[in-house]
C-alpha atoms as a PDB file:
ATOM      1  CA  UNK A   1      41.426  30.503 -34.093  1.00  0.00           C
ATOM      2  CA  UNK A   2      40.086  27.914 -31.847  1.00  0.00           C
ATOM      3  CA  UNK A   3      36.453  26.971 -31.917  1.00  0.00           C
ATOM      4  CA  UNK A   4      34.272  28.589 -29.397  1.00  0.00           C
ATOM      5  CA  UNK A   5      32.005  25.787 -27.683  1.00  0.00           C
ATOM      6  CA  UNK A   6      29.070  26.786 -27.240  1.00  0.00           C
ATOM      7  CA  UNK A   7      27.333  24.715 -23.437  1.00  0.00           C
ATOM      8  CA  UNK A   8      24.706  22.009 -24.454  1.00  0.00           C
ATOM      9  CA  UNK A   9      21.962  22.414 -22.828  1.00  0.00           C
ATOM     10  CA  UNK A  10      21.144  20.441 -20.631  1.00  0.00           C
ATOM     11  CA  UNK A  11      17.626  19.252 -21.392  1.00  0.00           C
ATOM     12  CA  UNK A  12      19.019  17.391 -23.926  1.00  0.00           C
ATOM     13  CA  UNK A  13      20.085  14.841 -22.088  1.00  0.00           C
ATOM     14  CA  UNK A  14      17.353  11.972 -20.930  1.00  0.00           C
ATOM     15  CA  UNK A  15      16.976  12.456 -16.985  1.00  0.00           C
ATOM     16  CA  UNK A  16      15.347   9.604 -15.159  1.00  0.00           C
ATOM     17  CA  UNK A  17      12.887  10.025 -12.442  1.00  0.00           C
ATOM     18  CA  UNK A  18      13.546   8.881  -8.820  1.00  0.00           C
ATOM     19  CA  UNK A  19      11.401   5.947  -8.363  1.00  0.00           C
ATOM     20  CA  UNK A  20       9.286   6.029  -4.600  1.00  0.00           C
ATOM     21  CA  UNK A  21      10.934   4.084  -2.698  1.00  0.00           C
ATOM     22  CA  UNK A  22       8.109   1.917  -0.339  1.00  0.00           C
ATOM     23  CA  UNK A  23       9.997   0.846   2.902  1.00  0.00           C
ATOM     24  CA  UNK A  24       9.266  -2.442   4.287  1.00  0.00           C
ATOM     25  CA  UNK A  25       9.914  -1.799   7.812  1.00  0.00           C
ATOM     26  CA  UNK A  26      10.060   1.457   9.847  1.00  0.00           C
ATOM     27  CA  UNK A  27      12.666  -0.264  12.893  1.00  0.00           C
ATOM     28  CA  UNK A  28      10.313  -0.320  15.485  1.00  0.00           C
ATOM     29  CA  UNK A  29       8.947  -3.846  17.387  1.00  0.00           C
ATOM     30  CA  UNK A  30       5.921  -5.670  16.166  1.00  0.00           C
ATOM     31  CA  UNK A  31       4.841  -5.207  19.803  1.00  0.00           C
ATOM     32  CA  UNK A  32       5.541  -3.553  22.541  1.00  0.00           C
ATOM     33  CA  UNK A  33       4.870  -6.036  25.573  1.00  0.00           C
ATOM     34  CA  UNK A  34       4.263 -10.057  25.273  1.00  0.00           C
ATOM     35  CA  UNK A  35       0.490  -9.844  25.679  1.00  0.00           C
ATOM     36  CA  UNK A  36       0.246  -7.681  22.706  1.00  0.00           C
ATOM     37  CA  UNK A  37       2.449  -9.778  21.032  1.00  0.00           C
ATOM     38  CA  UNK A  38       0.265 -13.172  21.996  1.00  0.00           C
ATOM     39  CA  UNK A  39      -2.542 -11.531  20.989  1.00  0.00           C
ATOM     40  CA  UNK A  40      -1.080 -10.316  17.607  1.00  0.00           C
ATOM     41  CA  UNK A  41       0.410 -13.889  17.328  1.00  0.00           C
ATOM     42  CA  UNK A  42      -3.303 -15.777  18.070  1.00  0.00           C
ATOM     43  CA  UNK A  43      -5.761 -13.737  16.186  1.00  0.00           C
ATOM     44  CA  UNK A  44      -2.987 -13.750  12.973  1.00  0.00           C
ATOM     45  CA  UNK A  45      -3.002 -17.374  13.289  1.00  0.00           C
ATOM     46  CA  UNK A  46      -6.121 -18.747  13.862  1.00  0.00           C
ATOM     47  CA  UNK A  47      -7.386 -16.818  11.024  1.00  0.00           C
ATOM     48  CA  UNK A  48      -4.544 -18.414   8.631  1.00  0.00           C
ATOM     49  CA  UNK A  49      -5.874 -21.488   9.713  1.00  0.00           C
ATOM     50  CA  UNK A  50      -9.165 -20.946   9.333  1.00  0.00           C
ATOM     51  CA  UNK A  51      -8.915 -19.715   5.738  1.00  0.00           C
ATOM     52  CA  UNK A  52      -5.851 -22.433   4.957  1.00  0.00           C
ATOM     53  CA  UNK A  53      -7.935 -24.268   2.470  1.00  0.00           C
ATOM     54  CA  UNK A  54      -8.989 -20.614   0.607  1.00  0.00           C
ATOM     55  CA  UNK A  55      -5.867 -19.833  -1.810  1.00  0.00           C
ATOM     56  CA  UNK A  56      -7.633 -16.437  -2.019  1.00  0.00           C
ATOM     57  CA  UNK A  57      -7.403 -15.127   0.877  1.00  0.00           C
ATOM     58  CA  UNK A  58      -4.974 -13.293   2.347  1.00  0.00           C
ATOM     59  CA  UNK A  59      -3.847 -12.857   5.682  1.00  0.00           C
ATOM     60  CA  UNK A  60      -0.684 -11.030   7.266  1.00  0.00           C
ATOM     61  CA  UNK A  61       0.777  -9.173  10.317  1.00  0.00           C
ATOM     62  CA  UNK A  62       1.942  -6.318  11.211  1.00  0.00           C
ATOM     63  CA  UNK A  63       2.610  -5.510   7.184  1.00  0.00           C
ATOM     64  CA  UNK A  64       3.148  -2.625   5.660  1.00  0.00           C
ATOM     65  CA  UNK A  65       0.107  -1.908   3.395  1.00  0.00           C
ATOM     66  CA  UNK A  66       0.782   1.192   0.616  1.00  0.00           C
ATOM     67  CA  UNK A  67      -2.330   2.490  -0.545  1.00  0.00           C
ATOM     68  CA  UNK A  68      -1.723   4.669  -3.236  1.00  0.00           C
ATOM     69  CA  UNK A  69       1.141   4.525  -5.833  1.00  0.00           C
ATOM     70  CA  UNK A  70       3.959   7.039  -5.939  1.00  0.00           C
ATOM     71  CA  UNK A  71       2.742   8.109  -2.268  1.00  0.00           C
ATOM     72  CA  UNK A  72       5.018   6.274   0.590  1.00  0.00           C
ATOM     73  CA  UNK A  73       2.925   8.326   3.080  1.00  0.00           C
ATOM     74  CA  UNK A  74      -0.141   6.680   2.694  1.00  0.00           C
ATOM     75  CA  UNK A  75       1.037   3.629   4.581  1.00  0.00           C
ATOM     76  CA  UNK A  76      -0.229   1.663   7.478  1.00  0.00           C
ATOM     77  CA  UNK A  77       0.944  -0.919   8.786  1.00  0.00           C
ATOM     78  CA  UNK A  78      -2.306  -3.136  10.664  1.00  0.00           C
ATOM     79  CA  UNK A  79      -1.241  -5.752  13.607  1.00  0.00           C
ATOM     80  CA  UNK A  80      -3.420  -8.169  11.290  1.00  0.00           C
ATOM     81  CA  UNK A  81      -5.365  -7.430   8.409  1.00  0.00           C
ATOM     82  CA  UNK A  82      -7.518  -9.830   6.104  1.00  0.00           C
ATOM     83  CA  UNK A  83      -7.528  -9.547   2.409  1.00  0.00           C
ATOM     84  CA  UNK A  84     -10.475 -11.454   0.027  1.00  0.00           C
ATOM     85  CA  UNK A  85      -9.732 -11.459  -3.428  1.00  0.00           C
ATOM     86  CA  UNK A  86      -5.774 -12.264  -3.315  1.00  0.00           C
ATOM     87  CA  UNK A  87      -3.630 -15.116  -3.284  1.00  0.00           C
ATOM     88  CA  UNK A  88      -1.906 -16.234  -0.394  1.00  0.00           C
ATOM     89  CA  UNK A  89       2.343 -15.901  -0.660  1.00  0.00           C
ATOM     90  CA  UNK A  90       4.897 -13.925   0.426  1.00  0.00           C
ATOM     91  CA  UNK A  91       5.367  -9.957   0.277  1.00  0.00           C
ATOM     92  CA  UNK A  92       7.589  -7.700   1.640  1.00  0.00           C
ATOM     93  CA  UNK A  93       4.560  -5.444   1.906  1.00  0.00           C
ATOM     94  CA  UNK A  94       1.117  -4.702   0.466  1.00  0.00           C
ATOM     95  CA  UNK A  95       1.085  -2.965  -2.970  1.00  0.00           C
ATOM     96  CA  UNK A  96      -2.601  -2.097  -3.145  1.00  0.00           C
ATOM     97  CA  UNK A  97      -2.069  -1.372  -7.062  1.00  0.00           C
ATOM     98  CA  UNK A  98      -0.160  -4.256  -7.467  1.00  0.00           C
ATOM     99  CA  UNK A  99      -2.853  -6.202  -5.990  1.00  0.00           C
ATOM    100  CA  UNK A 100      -5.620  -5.943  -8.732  1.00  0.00           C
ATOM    101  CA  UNK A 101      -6.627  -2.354  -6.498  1.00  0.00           C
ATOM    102  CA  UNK A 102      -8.330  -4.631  -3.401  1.00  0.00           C
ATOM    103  CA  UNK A 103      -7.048  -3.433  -0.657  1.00  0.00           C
ATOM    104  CA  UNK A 104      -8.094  -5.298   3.064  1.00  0.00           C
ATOM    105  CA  UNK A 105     -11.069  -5.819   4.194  1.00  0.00           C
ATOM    106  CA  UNK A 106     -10.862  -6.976   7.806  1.00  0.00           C
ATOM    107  CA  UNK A 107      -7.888  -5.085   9.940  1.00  0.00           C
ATOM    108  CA  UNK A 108      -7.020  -5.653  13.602  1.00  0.00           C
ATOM    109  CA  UNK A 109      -5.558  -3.727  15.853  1.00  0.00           C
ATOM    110  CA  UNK A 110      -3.572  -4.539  19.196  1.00  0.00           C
ATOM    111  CA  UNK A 111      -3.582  -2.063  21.474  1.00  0.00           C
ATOM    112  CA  UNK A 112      -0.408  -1.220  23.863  1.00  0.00           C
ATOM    113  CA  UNK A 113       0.513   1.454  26.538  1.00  0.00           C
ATOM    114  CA  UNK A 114       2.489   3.523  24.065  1.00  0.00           C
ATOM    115  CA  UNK A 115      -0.868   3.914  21.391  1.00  0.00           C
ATOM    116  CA  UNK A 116      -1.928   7.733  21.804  1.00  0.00           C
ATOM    117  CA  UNK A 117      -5.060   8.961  20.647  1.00  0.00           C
ATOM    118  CA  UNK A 118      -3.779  10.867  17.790  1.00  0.00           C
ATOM    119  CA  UNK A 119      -2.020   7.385  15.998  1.00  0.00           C
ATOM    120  CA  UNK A 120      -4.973   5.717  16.540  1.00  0.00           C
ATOM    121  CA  UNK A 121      -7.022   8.884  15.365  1.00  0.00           C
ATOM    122  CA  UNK A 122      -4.800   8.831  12.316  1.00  0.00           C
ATOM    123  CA  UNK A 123      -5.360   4.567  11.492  1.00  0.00           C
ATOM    124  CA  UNK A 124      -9.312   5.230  12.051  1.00  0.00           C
ATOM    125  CA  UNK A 125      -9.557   7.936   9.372  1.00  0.00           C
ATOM    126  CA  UNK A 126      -6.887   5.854   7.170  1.00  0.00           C
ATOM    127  CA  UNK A 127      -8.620   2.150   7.372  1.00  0.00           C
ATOM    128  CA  UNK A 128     -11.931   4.420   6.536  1.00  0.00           C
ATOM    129  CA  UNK A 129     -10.511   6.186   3.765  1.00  0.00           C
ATOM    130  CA  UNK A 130      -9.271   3.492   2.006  1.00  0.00           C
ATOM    131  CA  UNK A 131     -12.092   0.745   2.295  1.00  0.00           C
ATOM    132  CA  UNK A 132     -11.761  -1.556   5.414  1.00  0.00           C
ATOM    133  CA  UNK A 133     -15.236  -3.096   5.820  1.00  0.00           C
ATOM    134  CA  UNK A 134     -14.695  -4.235   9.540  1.00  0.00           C
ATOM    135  CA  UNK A 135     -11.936  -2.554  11.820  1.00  0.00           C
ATOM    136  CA  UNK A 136     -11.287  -4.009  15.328  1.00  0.00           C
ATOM    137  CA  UNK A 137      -9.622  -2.889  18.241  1.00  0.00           C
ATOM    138  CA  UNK A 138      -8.611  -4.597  21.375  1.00  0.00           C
ATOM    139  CA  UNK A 139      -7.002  -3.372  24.438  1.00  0.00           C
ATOM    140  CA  UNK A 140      -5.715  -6.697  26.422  1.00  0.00           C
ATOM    141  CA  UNK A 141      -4.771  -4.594  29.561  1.00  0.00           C
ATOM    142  CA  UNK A 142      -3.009  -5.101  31.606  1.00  0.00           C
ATOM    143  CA  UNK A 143      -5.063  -2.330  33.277  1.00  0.00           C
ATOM    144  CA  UNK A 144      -9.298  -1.910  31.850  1.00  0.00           C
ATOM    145  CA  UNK A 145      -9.539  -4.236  29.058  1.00  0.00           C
ATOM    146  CA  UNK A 146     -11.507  -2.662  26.403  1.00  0.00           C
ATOM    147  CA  UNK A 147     -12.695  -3.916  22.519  1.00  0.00           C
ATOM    148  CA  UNK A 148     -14.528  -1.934  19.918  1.00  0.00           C
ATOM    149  CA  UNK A 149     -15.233  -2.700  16.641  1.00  0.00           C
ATOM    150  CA  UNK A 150     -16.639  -0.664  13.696  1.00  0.00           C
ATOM    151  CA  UNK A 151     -18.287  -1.229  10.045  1.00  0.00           C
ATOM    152  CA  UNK A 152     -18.670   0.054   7.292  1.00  0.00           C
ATOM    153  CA  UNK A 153     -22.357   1.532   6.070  1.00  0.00           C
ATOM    154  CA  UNK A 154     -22.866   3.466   3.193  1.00  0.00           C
ATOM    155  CA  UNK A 155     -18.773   3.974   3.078  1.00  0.00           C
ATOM    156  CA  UNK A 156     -18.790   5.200   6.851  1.00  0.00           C
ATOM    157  CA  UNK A 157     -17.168   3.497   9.768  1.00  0.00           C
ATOM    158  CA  UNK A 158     -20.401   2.740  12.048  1.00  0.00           C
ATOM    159  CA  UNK A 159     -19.531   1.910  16.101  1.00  0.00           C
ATOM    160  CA  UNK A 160     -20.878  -1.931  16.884  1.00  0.00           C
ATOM    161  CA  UNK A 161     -22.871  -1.160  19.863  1.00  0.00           C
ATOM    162  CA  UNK A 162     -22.563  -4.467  21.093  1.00  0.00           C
ATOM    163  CA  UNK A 163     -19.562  -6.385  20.904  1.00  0.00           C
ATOM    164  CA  UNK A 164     -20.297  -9.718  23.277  1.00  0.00           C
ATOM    165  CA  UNK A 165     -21.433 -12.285  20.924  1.00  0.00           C
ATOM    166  CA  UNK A 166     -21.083 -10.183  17.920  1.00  0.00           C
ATOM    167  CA  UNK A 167     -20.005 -12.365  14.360  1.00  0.00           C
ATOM    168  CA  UNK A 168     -18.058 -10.819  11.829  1.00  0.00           C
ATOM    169  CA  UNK A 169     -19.937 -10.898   8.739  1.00  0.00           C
ATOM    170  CA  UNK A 170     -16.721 -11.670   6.776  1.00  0.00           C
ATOM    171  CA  UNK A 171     -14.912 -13.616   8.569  1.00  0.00           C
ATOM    172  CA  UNK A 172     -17.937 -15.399  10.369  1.00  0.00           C
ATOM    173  CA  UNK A 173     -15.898 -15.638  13.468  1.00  0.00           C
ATOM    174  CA  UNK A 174     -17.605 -14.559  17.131  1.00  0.00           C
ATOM    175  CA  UNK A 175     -16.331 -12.642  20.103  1.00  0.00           C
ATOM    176  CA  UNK A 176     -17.551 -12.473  23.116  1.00  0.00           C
ATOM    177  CA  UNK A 177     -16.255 -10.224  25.531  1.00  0.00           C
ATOM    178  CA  UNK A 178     -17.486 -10.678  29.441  1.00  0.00           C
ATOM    179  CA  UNK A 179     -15.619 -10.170  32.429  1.00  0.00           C
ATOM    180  CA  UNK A 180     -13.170  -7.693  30.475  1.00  0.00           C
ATOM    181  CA  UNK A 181     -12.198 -10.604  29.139  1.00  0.00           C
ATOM    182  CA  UNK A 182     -11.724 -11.198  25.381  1.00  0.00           C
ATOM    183  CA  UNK A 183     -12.388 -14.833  23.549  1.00  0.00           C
ATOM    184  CA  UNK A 184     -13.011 -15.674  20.572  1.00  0.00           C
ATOM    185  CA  UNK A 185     -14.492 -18.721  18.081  1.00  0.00           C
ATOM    186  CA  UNK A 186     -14.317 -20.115  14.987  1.00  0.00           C
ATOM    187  CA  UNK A 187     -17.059 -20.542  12.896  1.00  0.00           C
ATOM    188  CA  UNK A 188     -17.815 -23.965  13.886  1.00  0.00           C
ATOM    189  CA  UNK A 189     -17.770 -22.528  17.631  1.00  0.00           C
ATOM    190  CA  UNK A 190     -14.429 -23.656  18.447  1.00  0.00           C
ATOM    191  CA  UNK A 191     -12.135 -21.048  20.462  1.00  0.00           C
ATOM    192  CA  UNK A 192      -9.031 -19.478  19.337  1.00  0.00           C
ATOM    193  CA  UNK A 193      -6.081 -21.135  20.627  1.00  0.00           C
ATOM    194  CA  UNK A 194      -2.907 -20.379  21.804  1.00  0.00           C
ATOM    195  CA  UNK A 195       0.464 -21.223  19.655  1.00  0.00           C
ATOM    196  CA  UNK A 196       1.251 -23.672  22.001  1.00  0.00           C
ATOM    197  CA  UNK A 197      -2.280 -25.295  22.061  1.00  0.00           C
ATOM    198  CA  UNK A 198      -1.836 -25.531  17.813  1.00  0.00           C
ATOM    199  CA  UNK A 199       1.072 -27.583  18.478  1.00  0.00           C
ATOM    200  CA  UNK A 200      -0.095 -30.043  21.162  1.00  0.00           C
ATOM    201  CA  UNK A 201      -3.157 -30.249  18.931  1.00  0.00           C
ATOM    202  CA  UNK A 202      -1.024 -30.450  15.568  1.00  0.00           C
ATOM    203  CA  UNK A 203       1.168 -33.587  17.938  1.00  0.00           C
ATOM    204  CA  UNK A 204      -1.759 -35.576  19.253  1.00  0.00           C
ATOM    205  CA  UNK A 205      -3.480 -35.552  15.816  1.00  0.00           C
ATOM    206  CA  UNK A 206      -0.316 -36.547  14.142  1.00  0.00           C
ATOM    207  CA  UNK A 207       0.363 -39.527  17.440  1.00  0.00           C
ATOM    208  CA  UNK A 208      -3.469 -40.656  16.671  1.00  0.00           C
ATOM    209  CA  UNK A 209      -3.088 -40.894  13.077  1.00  0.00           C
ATOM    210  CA  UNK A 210       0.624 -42.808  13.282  1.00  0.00           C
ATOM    211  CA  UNK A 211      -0.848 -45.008  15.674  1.00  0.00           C
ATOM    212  CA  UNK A 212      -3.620 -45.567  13.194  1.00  0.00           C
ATOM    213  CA  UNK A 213      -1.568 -46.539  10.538  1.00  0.00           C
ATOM    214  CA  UNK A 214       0.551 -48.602  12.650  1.00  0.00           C
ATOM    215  CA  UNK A 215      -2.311 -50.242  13.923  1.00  0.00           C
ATOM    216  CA  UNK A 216      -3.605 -51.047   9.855  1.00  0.00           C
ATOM    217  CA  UNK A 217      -0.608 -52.580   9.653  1.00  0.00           C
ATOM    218  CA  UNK A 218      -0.475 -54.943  11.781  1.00  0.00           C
ATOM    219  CA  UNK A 219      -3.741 -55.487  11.198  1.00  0.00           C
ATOM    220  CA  UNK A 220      -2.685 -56.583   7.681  1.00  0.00           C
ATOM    221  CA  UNK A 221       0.196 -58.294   8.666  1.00  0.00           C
ATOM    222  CA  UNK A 222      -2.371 -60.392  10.992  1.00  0.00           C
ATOM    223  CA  UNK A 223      -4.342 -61.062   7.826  1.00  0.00           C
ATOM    224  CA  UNK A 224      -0.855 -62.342   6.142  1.00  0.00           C
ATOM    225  CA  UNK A 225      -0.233 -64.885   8.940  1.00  0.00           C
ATOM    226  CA  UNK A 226      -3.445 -65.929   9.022  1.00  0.00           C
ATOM    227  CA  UNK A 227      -3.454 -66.903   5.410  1.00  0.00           C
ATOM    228  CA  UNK A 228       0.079 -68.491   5.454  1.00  0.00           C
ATOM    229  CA  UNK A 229      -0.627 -70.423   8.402  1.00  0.00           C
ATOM    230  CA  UNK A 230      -3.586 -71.808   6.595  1.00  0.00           C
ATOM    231  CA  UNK A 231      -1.807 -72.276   3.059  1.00  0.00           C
ATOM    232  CA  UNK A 232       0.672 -74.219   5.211  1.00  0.00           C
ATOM    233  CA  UNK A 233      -1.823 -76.645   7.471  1.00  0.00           C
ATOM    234  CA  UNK A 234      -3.435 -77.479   3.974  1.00  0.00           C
ATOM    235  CA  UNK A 235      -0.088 -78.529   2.672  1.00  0.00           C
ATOM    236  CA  UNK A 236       1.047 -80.475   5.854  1.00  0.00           C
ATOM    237  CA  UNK A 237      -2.655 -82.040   5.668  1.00  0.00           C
ATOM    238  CA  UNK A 238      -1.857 -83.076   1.848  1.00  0.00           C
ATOM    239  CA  UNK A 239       1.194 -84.467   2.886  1.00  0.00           C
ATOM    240  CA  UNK A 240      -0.464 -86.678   5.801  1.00  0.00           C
ATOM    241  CA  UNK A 241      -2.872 -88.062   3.598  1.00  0.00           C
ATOM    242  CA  UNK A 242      -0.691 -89.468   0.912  1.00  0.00           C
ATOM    243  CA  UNK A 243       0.918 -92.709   2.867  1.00  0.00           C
ATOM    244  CA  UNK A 244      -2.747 -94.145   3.714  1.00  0.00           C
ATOM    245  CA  UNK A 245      -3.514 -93.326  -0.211  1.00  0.00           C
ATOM    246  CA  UNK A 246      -0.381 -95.025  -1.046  1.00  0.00           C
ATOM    247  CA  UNK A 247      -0.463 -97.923   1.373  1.00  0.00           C
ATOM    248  CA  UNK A 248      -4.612 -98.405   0.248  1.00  0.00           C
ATOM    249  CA  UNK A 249      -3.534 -98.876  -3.282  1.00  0.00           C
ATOM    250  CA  UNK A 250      -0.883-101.294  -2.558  1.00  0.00           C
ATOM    251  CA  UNK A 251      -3.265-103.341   0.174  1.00  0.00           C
ATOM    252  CA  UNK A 252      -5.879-103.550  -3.844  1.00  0.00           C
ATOM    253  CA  UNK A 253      -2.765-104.829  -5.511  1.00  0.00           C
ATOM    254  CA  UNK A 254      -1.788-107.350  -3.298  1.00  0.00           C
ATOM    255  CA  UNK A 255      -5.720-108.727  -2.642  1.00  0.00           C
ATOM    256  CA  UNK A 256      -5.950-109.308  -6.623  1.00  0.00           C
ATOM    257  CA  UNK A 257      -4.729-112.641  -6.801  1.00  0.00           C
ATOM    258  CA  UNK A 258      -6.737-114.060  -4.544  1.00  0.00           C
ATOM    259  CA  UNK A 259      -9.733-112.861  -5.923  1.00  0.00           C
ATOM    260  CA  UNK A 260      -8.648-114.191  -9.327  1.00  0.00           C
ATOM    261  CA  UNK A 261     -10.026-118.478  -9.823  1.00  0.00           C
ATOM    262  CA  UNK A 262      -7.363-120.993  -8.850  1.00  0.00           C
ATOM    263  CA  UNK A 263      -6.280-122.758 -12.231  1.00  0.00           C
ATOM    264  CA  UNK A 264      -4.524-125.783  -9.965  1.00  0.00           C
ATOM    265  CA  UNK A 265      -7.426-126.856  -8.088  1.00  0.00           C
END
């Protein structure tokens, strides 16, 4: 007789969970027009800059930031967004549990024509849900610039009433908006500048200092020449002097005798 085999079930064999996947990019543009994309651009890096010399802080665009592990819905992905508490470096998004649970503090947001209501309903609720202390939005235009800001009081967005020479209490930065116009300064009441205004600031610091240093040395090599020049008059003025020494001693030598008695006389 042949053996009858009976089916093994089949949760006896191990079965391995799906992991969530956390996507780092969803295919659409950082921006959907260049002045969003300037202003994306500026505020992101000025604000590098101005924390460059704070290894823990973080600061990133238009980056995917996962709030809650295992859940790839509760994503948003902020045009800028400040993090205190977290080493700077790169990441192909933002982990919040991988990131000791601090999640950002300070977000931007860039407005364009294609923003509807709903979305930005949507990023309000999930920037207040998940502990952003100061959310700002900007509309650049083209058509009725427009800026609002919130903050957080008592774990509830609050509406800055005011937002023309208001400073953010974390990043200690001011804006002033006049003229439906939007600037802003650094703590030490310089403005915001352009990518291109970095650069030609980056260049003529770096052409001052070069010229600086080119200017030490030759200032040194000045000092050099100066010193061999008088190492090589004190030789020359050595030199000159020996003949009359030599022809003094001889003039003694020869002026002996005749100061000597004459024996003959």
């Amino acid at each position: 007789m042949n053996p009858i085999h009976k089916p093994i079930p089949v949760d006896l064999f191990p079965t391995s969970e799906k992991e969530t996947e956390y996507p780092e990019s969803d295919g659409k543009p950082m921006a959907d027009n260049t002045l969003q994309f300037e202003w994306i651009v500026r505020i992101k890096e000025n604000l590098e800059n101005l924390f460059a010399d704070h290894p823990d802080v973080f600061v990133a665009g238009n980056l995917f930031w996962y709030a809650i592990e295992g859940n790839c819905d509760a994503v948003m992905s902020p045009d800028v967004m400040v993090v205190f508490g977290r080493p700077k470096g790169y990441r192909g998004s933002y982990k919040q549990w991988e990131e000791d649970g601090i999640g950002p503090q300070v977000v931007f947001e860039i407005l364009s024509p294609s923003n509807t209501r709903e979305e930005m309903g949507k990023k309000y609720v999930f920037y207040e849900e998940h502990g952003v202390s100061e959310y700002y939005i900007y509309n650049p235009g083209p058509k009725k610039p427009s800026l609002q800001g919130y903050i957080r009081r008592s774990g509830k967005f609050v509406p800055i009433e005011n937002m023309d020479g208001w400073k953010s209490p974390l990043l200690g930065i001011t804006f002033r908006f006049t003229e439906q116009k939007l600037r802003l300064f650094l703590p030490n009441g310089e403005p915001f500048q352009t990518l291109y205004e970095m650069q030609r600031d980056r260049d003529i610091a770096r052409t001052a200092h070069e010229r600086e240093r080119l200017a030490r040395e030759q200032a040194e090599q000045q000092k050099e020449q100066e010193r061999l020049a008088r190492e090589q008059a004190e030789q020359q003025k050595s030199k000159n002097a020996s003949p009359a020494s030599r022809r003094n001693s001889k003039r003694s030598k020869n002026a002996s005798p005749a100061s000597r008695p004459n024996q003959n006389g």
